[in-house]
N, C-alpha and C. Protein backbone atom coordinates (compact mmCIF):
# COMPACT_ATOMS: atom_id res chain seq x y z
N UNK A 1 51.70 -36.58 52.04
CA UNK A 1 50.50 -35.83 51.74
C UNK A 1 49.28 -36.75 51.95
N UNK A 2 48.20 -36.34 53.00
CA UNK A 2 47.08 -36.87 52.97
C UNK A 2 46.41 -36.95 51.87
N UNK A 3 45.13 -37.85 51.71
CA UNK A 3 44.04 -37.82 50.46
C UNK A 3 42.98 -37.88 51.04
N UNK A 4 42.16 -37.16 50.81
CA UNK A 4 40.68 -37.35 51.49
C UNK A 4 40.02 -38.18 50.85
N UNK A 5 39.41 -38.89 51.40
CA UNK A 5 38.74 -40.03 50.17
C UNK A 5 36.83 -39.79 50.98
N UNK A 6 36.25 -39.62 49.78
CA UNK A 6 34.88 -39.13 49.56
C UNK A 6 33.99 -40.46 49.37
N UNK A 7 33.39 -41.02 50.20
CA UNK A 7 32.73 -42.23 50.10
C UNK A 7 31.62 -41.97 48.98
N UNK A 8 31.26 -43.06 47.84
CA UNK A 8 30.21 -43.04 46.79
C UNK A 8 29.11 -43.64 47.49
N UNK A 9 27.79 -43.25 47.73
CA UNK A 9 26.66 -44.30 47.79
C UNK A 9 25.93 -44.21 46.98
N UNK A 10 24.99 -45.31 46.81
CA UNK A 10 24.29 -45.69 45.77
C UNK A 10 22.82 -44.63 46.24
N UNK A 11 22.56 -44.15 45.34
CA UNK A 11 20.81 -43.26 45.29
C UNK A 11 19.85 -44.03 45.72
N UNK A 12 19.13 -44.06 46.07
CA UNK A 12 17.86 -44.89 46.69
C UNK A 12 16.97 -44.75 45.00
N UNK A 13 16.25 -45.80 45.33
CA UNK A 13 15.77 -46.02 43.31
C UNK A 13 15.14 -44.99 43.08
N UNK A 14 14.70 -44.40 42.21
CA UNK A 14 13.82 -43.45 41.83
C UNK A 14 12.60 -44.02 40.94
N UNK A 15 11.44 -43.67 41.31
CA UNK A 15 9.88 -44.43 40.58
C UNK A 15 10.46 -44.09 38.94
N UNK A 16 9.92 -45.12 38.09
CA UNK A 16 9.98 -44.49 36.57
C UNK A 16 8.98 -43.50 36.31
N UNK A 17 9.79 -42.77 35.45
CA UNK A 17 9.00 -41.64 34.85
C UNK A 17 7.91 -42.32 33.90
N UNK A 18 6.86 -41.63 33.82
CA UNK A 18 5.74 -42.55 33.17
C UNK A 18 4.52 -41.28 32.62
N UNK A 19 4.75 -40.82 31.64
CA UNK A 19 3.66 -39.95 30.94
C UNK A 19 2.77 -39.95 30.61
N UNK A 20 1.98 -41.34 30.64
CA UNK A 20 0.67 -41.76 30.78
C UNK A 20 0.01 -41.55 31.79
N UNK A 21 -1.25 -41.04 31.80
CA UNK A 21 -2.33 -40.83 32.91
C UNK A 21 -2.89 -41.96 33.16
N UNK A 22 -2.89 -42.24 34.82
CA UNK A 22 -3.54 -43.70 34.50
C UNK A 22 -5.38 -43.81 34.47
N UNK A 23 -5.46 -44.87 34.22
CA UNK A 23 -7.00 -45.66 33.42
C UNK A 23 -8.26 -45.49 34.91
N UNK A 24 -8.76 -44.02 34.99
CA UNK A 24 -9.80 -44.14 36.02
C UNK A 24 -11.39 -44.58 35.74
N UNK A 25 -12.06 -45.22 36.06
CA UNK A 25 -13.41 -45.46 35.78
C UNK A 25 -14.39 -45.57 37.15
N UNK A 26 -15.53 -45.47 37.25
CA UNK A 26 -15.95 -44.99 38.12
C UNK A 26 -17.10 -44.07 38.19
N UNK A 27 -17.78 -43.78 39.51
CA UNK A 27 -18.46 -42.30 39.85
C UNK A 27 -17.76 -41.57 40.00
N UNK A 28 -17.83 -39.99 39.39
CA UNK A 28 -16.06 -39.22 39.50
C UNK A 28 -16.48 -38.80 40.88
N UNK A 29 -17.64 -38.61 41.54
CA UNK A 29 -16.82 -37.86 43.27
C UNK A 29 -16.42 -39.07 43.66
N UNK A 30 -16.39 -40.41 44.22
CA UNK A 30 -15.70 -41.63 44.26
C UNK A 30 -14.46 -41.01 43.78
N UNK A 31 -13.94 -41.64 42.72
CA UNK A 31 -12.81 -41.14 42.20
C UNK A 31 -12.09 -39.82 42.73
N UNK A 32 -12.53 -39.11 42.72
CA UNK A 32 -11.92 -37.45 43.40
C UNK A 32 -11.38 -37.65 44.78
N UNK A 33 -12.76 -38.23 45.80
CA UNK A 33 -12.26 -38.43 47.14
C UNK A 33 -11.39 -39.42 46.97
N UNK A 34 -10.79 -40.81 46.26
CA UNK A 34 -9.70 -41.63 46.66
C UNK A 34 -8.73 -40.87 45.94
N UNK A 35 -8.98 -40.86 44.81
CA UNK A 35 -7.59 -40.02 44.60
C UNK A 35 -6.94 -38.88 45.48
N UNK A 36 -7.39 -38.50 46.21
CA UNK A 36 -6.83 -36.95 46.74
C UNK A 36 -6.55 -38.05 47.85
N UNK A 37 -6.88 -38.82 48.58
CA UNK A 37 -6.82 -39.80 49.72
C UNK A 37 -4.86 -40.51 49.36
N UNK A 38 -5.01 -41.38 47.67
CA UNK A 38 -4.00 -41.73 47.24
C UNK A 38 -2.42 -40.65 47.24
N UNK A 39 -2.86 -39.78 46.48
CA UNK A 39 -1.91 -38.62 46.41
C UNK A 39 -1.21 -38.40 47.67
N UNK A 40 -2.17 -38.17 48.56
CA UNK A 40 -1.54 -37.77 50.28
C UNK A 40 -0.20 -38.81 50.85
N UNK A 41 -0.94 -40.51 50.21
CA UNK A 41 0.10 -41.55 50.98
C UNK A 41 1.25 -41.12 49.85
N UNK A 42 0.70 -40.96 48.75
CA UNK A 42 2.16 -40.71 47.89
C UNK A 42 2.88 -39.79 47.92
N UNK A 43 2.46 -38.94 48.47
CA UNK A 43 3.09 -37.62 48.46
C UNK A 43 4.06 -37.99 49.65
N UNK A 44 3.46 -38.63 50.73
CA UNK A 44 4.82 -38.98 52.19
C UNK A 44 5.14 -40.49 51.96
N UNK A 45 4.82 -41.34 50.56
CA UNK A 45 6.02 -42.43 50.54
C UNK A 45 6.43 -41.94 49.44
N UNK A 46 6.39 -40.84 48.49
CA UNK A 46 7.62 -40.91 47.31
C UNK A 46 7.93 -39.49 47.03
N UNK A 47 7.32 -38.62 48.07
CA UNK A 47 7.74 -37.16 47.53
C UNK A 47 6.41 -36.42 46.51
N UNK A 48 6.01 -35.27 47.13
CA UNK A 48 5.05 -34.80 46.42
C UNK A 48 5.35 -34.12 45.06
N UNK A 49 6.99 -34.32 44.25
CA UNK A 49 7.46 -33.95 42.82
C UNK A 49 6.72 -35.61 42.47
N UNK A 50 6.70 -36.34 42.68
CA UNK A 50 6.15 -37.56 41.57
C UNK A 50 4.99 -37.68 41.18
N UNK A 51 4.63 -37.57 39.62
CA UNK A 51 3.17 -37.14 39.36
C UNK A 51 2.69 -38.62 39.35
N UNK A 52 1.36 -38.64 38.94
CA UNK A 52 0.07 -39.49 39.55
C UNK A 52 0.84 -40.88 38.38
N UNK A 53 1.00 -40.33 37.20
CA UNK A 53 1.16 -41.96 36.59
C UNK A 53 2.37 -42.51 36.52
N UNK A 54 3.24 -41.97 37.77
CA UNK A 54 4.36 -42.43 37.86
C UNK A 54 4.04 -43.55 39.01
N UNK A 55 3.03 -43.49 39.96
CA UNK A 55 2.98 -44.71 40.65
C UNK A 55 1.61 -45.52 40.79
N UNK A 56 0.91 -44.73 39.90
CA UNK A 56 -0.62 -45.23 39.59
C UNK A 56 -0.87 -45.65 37.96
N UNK A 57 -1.92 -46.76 37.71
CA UNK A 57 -2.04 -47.52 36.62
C UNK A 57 -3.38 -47.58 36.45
N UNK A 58 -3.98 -47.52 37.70
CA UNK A 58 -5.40 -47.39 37.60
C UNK A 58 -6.11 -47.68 38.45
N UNK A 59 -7.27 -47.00 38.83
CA UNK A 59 -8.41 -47.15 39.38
C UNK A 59 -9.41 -47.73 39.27
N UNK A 60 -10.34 -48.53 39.15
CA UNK A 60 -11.57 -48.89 38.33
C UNK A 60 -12.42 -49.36 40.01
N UNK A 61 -13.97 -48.59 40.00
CA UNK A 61 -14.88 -48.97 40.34
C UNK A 61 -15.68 -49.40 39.97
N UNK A 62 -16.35 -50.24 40.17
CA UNK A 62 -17.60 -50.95 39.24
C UNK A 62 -17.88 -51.85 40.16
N UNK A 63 -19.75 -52.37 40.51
CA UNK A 63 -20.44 -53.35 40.75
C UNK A 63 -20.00 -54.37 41.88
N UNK A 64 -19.61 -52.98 43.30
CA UNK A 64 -18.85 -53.78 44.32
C UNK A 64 -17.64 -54.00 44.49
N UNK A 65 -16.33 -54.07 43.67
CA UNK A 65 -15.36 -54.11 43.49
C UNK A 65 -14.48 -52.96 43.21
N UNK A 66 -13.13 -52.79 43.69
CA UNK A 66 -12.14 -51.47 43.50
C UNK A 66 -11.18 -52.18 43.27
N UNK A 67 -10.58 -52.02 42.15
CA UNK A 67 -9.66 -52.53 41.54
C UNK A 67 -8.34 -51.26 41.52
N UNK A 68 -7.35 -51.52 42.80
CA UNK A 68 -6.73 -50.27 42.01
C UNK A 68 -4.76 -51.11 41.63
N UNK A 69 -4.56 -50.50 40.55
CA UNK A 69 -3.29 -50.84 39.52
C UNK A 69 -2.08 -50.24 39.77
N UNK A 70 -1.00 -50.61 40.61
CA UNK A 70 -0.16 -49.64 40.90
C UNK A 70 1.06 -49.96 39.86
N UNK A 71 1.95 -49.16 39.89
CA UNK A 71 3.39 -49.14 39.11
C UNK A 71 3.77 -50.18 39.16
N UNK A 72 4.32 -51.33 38.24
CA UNK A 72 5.07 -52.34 38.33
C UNK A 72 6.43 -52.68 38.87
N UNK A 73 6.77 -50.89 38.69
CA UNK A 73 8.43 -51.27 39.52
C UNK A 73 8.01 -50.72 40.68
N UNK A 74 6.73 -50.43 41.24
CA UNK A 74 6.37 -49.86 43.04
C UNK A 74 7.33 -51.28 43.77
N UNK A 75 8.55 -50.42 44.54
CA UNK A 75 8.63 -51.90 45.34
C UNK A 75 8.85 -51.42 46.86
N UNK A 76 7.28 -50.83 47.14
CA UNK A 76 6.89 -49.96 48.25
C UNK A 76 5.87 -50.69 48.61
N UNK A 77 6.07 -52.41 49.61
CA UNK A 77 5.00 -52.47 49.90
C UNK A 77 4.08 -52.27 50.96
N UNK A 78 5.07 -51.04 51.64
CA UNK A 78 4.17 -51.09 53.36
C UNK A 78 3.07 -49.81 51.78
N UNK A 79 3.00 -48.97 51.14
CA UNK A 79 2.43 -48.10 50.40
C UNK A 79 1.48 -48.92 49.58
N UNK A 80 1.55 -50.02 48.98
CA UNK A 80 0.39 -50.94 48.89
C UNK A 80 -0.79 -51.25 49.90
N UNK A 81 -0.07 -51.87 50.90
CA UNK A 81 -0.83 -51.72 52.63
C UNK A 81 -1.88 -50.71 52.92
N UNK A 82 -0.54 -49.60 53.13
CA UNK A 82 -1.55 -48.26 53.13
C UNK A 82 -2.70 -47.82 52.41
N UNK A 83 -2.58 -48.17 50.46
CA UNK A 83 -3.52 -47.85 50.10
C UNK A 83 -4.75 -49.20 50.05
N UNK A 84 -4.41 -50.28 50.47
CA UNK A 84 -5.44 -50.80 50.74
C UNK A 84 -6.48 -50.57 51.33
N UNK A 85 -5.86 -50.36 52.95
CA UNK A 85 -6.38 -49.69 54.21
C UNK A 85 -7.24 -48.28 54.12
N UNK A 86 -6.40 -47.70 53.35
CA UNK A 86 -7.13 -46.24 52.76
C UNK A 86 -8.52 -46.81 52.04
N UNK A 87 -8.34 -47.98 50.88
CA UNK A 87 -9.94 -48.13 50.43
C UNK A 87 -10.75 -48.70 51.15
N UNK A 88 -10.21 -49.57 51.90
CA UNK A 88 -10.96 -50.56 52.51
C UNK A 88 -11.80 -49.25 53.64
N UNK A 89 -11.44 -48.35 54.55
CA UNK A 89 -11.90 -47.39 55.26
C UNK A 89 -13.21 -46.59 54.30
N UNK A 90 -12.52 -46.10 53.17
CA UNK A 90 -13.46 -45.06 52.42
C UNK A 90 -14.78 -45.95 51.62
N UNK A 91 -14.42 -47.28 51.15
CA UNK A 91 -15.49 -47.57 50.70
C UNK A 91 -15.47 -49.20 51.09
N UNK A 92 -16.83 -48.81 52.69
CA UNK A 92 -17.43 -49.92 52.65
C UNK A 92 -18.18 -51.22 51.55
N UNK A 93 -18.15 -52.84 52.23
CA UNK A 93 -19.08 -53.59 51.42
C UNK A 93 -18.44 -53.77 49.91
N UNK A 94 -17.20 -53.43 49.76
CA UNK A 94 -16.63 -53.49 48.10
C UNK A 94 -15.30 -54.48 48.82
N UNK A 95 -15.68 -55.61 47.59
CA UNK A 95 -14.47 -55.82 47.28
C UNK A 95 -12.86 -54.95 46.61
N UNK A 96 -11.61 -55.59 47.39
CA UNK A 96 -10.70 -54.50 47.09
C UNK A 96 -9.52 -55.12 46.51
N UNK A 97 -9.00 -55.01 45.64
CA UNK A 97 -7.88 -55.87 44.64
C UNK A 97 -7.10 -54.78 45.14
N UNK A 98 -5.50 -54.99 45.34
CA UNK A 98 -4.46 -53.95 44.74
C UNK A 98 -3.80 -55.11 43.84
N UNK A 99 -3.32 -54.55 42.88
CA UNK A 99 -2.33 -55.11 42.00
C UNK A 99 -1.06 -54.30 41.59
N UNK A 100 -0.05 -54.97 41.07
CA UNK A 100 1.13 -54.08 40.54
C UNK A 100 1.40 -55.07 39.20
């Protein structure tokens, strides 16, 4: 008697769930246009079911500088890249931090 044998693979990781909204500061149309900018790369690197503070920590504009805070377990870094590139395009003359 044959046995079919059913190969196991491992799931590709899944972002942590995270119920906190993350920390925006800022001019809110600033804020509105990157965020909807952010959402888009996230939506085609993690699936448009993953809500905002599952891979975001924060935003902060202020006095030339964009500070934005991503998930600590993000270990997506061409999606760091991307959202660099994304600020660095939308807002000239600012310094641009990503962090995780």
């Amino acid at each position: 008697m044959l046995h079919r044998v059913i190969p196991i693979l491992p799931a590709p990781p899944a972002l942590p769930a995270c119920g906190a909204e993350p920390h925006l500061s800022g001019r809110p149309d600033q804020l509105t246009r990157l965020l909807a900018g952010l959402e888009r790369l996230a939506g085609a690197s993690f699936g448009s079911a993953q809500p905002r503070g599952a891979w975001l920590r924060g935003l902060d504009l202020a006095n030339g500088e964009a500070v934005l805070s991503l998930a600590p377990a993000l270990h997506r870094p061409g999606f760091a890249q991307a959202a660099f590139e994304l600020l660095k395009r939308e807002l000239s003359d600012t310094d641009i931090y990503v962090t995780a």
